[in-house]
N, C-alpha and C. Protein backbone atom coordinates (compact mmCIF):
# COMPACT_ATOMS: atom_id res chain seq x y z
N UNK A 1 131.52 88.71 77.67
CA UNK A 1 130.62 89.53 76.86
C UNK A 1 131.45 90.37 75.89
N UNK A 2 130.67 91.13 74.56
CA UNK A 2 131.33 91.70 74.11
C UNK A 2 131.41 93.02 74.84
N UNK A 3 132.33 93.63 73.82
CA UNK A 3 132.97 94.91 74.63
C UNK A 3 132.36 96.04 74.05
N UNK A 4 131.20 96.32 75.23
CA UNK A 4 129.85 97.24 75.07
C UNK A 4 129.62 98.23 75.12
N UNK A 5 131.14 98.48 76.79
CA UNK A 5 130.58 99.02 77.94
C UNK A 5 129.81 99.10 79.09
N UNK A 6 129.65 97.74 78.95
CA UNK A 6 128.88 97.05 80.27
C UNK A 6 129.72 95.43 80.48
N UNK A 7 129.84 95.50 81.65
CA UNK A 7 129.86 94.31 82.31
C UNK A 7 128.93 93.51 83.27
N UNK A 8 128.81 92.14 83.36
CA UNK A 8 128.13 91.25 84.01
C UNK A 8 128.58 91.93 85.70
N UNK A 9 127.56 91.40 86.55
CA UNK A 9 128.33 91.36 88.14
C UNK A 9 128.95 90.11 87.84
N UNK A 10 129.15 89.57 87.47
CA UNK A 10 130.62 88.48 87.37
C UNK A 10 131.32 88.94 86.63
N UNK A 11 131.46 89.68 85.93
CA UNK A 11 132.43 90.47 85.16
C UNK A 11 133.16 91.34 86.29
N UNK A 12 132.36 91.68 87.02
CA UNK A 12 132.50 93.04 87.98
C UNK A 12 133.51 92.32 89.25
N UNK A 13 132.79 91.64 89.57
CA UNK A 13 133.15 90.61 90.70
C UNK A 13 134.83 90.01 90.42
N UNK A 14 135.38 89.53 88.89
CA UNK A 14 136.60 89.44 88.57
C UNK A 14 137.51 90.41 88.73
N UNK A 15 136.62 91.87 88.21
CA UNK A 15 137.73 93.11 88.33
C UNK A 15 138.23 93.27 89.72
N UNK A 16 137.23 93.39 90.79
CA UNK A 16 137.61 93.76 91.76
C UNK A 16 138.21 92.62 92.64
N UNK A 17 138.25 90.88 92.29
CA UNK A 17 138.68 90.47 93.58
C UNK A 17 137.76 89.55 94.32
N UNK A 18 136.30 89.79 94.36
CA UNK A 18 135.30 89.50 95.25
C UNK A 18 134.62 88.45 94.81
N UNK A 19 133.60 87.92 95.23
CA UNK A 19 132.14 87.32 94.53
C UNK A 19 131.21 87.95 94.22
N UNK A 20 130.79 87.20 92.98
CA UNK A 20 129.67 87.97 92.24
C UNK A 20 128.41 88.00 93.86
N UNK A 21 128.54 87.23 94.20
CA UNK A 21 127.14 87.33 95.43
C UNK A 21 127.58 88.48 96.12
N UNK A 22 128.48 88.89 96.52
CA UNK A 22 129.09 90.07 97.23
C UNK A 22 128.19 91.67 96.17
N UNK A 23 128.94 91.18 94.79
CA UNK A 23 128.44 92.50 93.95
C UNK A 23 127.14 92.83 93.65
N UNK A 24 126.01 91.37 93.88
CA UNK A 24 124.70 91.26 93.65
C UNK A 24 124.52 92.06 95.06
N UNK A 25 124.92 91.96 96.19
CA UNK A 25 124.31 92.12 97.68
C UNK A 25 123.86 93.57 97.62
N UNK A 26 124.90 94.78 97.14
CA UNK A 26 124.97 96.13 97.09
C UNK A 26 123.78 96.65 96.62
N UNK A 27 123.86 95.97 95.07
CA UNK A 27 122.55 96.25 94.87
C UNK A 27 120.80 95.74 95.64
N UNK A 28 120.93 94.59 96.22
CA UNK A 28 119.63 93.73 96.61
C UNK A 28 119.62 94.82 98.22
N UNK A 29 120.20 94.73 98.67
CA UNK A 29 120.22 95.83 100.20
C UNK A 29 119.93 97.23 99.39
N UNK A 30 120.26 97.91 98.13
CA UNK A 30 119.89 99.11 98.10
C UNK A 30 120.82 100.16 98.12
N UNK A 31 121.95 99.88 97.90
CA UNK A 31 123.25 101.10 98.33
C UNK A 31 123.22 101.40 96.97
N UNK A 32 123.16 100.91 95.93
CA UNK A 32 123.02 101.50 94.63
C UNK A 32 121.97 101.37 94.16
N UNK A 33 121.42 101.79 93.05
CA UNK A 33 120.30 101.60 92.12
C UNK A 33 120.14 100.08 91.80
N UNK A 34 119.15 99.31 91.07
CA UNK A 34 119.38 98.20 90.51
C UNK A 34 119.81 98.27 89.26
N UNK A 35 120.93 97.70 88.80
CA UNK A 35 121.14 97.65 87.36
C UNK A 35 120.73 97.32 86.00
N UNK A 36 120.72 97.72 85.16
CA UNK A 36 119.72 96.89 83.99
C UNK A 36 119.88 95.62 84.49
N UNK A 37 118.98 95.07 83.21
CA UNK A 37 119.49 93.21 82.42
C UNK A 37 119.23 94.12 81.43
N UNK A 38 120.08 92.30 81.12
CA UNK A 38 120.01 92.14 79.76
C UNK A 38 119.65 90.53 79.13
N UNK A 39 118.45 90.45 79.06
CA UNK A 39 118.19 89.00 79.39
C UNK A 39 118.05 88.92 80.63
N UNK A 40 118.85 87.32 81.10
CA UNK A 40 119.06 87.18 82.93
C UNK A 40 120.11 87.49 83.12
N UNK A 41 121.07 89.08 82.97
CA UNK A 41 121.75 89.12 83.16
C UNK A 41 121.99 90.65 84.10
N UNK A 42 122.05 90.91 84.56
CA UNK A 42 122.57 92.39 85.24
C UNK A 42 123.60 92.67 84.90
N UNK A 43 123.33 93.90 84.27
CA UNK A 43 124.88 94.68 83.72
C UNK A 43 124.82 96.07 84.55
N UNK A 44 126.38 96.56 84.50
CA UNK A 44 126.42 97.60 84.84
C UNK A 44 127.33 98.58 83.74
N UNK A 45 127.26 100.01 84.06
CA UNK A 45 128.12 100.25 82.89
C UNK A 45 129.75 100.17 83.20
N UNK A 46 130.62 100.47 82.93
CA UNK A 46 131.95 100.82 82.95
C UNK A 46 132.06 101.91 84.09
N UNK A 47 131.64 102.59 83.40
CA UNK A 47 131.48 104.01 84.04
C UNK A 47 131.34 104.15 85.65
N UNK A 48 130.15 103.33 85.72
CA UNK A 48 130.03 103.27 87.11
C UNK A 48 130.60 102.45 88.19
N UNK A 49 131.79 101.52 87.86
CA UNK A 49 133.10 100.92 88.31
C UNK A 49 133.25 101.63 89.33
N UNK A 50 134.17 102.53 89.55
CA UNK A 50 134.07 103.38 90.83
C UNK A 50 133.63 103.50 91.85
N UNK A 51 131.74 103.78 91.70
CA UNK A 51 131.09 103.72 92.28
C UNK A 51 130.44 102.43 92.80
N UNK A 52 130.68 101.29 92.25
CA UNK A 52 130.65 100.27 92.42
C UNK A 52 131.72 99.46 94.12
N UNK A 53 132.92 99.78 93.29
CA UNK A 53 134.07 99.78 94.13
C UNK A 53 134.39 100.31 95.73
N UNK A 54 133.43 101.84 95.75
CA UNK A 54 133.17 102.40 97.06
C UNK A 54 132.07 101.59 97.60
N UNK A 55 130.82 101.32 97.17
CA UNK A 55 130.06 100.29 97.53
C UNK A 55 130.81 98.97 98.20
N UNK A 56 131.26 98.43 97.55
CA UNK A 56 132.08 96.97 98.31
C UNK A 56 132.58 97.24 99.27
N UNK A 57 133.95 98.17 99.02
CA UNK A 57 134.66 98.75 100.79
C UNK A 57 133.98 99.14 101.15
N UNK A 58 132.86 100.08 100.85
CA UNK A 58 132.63 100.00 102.65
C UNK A 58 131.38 99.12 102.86
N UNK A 59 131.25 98.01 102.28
CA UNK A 59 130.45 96.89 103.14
C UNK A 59 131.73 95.76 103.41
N UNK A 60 132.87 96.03 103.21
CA UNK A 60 133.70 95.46 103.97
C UNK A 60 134.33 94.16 102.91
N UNK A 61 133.66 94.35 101.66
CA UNK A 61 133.88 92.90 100.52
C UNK A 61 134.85 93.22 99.91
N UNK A 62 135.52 94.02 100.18
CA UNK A 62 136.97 94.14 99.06
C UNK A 62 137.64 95.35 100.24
N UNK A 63 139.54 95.54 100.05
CA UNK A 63 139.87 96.57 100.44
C UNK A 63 139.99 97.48 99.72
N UNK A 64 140.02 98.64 100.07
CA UNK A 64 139.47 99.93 99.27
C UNK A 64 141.11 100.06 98.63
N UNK A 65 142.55 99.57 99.28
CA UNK A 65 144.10 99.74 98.78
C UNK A 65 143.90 98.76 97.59
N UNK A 66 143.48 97.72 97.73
CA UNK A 66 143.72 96.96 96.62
C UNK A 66 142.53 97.00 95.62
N UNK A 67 141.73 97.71 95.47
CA UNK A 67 140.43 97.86 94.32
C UNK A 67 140.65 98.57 93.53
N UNK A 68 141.78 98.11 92.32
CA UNK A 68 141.25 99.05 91.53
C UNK A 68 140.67 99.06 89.93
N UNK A 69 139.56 98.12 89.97
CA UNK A 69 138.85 97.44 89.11
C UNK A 69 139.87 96.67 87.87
N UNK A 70 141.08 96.40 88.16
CA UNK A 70 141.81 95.28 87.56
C UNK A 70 141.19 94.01 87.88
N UNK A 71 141.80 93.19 86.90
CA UNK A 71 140.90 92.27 87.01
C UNK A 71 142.16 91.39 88.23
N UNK A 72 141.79 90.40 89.24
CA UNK A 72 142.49 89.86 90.01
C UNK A 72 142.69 88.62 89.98
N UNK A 73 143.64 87.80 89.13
CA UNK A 73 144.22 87.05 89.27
C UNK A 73 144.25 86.12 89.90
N UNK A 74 145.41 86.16 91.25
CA UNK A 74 145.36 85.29 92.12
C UNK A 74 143.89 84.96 92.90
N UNK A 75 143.00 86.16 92.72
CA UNK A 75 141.49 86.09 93.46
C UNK A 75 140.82 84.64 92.49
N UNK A 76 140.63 85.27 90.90
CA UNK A 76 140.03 84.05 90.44
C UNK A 76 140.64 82.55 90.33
N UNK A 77 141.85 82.71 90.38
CA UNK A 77 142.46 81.51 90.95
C UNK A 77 141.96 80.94 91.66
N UNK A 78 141.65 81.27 92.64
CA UNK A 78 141.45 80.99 94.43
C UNK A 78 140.22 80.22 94.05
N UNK A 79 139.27 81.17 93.55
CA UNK A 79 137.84 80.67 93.79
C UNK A 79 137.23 79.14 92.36
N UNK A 80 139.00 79.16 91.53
CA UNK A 80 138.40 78.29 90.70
C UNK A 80 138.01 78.51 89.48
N UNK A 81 138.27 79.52 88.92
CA UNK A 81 137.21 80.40 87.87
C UNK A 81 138.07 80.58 86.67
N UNK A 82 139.20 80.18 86.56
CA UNK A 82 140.28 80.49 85.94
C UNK A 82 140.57 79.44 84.78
């Protein structure tokens, strides 16, 4: 996407490491708000990265030492995405 200030949960999901189904879950259970769309897309802002990030650790989808919304590499490697 362009550079808005919002990212996709697959945008989100690259920074931290995880799967986008992981970053969709937070929200669908309720630990955060639901995020816009945009189109069929769920964005979140920048901003709320952070708060995003505490969401995942502690449902156990990322470690809280290694999150720090960089984008991860060897992760999208792994899963193919690269």
């Amino acid at each position: 996407m362009l550079n808005t200030g919002f990212l996709t949960l697959g945008e989100v999901s690259k920074r931290f490491g995880c799967f986008t189904w992981q970053v969709a879950r937070i929200f669908e259970r309720g630990l955060l708000p639901e995020p816009l769309r945009l189109g069929n897309y769920r964005v979140v802002a920048e901003r709320d990265l952070p708060i995003i990030r505490r969401a995942l650790a502690e449902c156990g989808y990322i470690s809280e030492a290694e999150s720090d919304g960089q984008p991860q590499e060897a992760d999208v490697i792994a899963r193919g995405e690269a």
